[in-house]
C-alpha atoms as a PDB file:
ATOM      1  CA  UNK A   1      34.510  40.355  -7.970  1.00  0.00           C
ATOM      2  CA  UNK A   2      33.424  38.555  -4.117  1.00  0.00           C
ATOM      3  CA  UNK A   3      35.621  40.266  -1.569  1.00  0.00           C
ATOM      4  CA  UNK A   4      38.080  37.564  -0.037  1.00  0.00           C
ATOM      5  CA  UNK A   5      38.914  37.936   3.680  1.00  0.00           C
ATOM      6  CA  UNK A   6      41.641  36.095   5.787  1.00  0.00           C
ATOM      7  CA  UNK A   7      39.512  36.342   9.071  1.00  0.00           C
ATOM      8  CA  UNK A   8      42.010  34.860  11.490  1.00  0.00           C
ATOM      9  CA  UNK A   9      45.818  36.231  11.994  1.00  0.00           C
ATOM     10  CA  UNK A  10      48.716  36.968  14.636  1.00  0.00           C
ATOM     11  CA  UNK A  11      50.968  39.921  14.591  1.00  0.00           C
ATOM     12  CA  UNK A  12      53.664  39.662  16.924  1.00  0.00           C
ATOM     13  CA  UNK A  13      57.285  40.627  17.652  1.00  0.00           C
ATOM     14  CA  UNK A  14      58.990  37.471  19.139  1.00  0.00           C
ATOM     15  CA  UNK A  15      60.681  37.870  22.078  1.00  0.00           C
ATOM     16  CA  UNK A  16      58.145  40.173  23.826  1.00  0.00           C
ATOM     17  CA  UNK A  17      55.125  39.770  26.122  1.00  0.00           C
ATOM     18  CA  UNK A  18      53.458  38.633  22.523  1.00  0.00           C
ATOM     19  CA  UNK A  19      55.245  35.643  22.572  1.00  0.00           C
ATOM     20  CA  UNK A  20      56.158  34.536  26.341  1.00  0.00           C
ATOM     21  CA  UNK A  21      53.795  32.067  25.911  1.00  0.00           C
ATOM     22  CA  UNK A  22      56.195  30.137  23.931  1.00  0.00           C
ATOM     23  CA  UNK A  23      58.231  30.007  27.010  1.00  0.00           C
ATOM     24  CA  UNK A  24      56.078  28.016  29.358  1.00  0.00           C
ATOM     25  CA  UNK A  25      54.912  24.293  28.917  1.00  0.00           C
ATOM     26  CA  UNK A  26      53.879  22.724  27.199  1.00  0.00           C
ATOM     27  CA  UNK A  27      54.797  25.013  24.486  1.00  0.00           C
ATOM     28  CA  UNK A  28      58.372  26.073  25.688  1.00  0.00           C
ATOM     29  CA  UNK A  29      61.127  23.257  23.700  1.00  0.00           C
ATOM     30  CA  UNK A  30      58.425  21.429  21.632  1.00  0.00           C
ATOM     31  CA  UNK A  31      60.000  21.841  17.918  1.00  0.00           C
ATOM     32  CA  UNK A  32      56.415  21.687  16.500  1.00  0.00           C
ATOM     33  CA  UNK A  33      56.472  25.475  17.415  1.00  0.00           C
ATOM     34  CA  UNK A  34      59.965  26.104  16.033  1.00  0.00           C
ATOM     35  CA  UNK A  35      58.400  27.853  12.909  1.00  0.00           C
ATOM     36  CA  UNK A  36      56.639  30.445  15.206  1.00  0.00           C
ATOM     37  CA  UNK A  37      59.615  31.242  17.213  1.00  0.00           C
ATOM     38  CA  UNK A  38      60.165  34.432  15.145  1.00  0.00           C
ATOM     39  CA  UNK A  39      58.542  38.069  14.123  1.00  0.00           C
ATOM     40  CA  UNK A  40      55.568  37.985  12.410  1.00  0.00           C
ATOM     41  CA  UNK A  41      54.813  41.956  10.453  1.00  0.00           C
ATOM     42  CA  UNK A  42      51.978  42.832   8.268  1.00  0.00           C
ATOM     43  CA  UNK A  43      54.766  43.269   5.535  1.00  0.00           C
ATOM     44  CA  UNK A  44      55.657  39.710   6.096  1.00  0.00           C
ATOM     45  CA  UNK A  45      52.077  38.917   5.150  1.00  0.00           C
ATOM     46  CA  UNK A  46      51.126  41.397   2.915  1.00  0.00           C
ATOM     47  CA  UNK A  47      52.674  38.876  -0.080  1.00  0.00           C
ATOM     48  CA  UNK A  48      51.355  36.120   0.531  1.00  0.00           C
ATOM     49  CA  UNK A  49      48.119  37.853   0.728  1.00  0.00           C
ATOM     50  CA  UNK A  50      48.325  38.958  -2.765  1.00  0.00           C
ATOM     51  CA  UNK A  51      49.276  35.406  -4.182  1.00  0.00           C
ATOM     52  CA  UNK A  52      46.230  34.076  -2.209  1.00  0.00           C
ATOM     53  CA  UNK A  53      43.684  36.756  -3.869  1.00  0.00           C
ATOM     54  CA  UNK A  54      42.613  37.855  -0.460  1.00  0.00           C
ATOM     55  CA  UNK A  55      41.877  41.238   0.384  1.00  0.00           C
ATOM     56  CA  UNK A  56      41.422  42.181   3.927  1.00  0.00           C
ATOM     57  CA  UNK A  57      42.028  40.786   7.224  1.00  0.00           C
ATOM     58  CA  UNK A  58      40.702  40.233  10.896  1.00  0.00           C
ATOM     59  CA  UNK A  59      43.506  40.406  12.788  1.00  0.00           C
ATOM     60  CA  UNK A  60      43.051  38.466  16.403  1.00  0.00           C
ATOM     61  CA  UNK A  61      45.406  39.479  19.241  1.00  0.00           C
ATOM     62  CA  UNK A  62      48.906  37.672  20.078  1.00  0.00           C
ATOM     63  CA  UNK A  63      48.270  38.784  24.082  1.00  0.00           C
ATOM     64  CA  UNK A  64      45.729  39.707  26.785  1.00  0.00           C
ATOM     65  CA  UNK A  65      46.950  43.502  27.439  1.00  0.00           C
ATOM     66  CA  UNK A  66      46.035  47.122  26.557  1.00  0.00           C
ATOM     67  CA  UNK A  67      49.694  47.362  24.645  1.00  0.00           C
ATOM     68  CA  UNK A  68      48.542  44.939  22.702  1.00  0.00           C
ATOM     69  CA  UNK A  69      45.378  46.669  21.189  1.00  0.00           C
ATOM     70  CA  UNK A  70      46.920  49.551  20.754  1.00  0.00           C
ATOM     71  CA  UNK A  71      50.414  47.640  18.658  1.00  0.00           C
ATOM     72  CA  UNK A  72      47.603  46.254  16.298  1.00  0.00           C
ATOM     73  CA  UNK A  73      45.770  49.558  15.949  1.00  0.00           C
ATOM     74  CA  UNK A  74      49.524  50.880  14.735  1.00  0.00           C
ATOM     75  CA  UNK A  75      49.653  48.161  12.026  1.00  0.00           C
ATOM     76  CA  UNK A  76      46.249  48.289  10.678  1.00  0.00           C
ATOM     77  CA  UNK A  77      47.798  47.246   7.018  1.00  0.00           C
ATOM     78  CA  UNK A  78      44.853  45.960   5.325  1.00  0.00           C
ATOM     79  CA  UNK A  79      42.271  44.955   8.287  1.00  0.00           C
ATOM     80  CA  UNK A  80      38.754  44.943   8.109  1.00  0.00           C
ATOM     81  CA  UNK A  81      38.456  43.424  11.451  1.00  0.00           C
ATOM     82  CA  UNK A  82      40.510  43.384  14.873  1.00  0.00           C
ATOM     83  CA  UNK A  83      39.910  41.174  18.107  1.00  0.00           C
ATOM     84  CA  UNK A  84      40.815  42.855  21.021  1.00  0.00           C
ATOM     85  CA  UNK A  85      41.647  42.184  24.894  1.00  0.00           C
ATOM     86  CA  UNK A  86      39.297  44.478  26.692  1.00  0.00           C
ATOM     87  CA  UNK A  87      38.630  44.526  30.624  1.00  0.00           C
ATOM     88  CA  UNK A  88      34.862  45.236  31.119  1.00  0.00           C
ATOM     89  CA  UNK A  89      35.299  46.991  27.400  1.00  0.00           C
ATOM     90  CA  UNK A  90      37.472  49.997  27.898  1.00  0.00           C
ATOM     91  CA  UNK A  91      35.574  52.943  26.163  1.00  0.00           C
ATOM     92  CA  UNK A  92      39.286  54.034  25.044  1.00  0.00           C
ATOM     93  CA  UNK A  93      40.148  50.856  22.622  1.00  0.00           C
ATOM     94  CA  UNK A  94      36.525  51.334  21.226  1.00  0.00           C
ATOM     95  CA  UNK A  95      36.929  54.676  20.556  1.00  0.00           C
ATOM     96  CA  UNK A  96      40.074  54.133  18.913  1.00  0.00           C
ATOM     97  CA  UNK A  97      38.569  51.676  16.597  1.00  0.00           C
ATOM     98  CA  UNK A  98      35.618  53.882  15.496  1.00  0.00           C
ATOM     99  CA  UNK A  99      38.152  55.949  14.407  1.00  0.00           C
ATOM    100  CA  UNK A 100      39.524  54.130  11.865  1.00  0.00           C
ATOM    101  CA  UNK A 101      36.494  53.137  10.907  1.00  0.00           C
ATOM    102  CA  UNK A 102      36.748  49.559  11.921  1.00  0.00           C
ATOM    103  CA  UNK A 103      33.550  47.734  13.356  1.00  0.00           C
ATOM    104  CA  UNK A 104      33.323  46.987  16.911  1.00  0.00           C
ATOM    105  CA  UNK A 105      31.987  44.439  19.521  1.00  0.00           C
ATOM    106  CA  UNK A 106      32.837  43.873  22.696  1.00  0.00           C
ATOM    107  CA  UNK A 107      33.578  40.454  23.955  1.00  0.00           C
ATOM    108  CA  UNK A 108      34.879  39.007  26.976  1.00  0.00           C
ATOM    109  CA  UNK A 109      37.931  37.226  28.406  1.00  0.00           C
ATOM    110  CA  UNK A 110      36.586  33.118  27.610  1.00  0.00           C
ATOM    111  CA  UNK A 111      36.765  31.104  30.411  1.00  0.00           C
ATOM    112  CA  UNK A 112      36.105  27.390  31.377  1.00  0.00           C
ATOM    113  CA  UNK A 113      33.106  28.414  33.857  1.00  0.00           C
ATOM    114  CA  UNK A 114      31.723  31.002  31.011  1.00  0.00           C
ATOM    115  CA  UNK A 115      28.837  29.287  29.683  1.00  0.00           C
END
């Protein structure tokens, strides 16, 4: 049996810093994102998972902060994988992820000048 993983998914509690960016144009009032305007849980996913036949997950971050890695570190559910925000790395985060045996790599805020 291959192993089957989702590599790209949100977690997020709507309402919070996770989601202000719903809030701001051009995303704030376009319907289009009406579906996302809500909590999304590893439990909410775990099911449809299942029905899929996938088996692990890279979970990407829903915001740019050090709250943020450490929410997704608290809902590891089935990750293989997690992209986080870091600031020059913080040795903390990567810490945190070696122990829960999860790979690392740093990586860098992208922006338009990066090349």
């Amino acid at each position: 049996m291959s192993l089957v993983v989702d590599a790209h998914q949100h977690f997020w509690t709507y309402g919070t810093y996770q989601t202000s960016w719903m809030e701001v144009p051009p995303y704030a009032g376009d319907p289009a994102f009406e579906p996302l305007r809500r909590s999304f849980q590893p439990a909410d996913l775990a099911p449809k998972l299942k029905a899929a036949g996938i088996h692990r997950t890279v979970t990407i971050e829903a915001a740019d902060n050090l709250a943020e890695n450490e929410a997704l570190l608290a809902t590891r559910a089935a990750m293989i994988g997690l992209q986080v925000w870091s600031a020059g790395y913080h040795l903390p985060i990567r810490e945190r992820l070696n122990e829960r045996s999860m790979h690392t790599r740093a990586s860098r805020p992208w922006s338009a000048s990066a090349t």
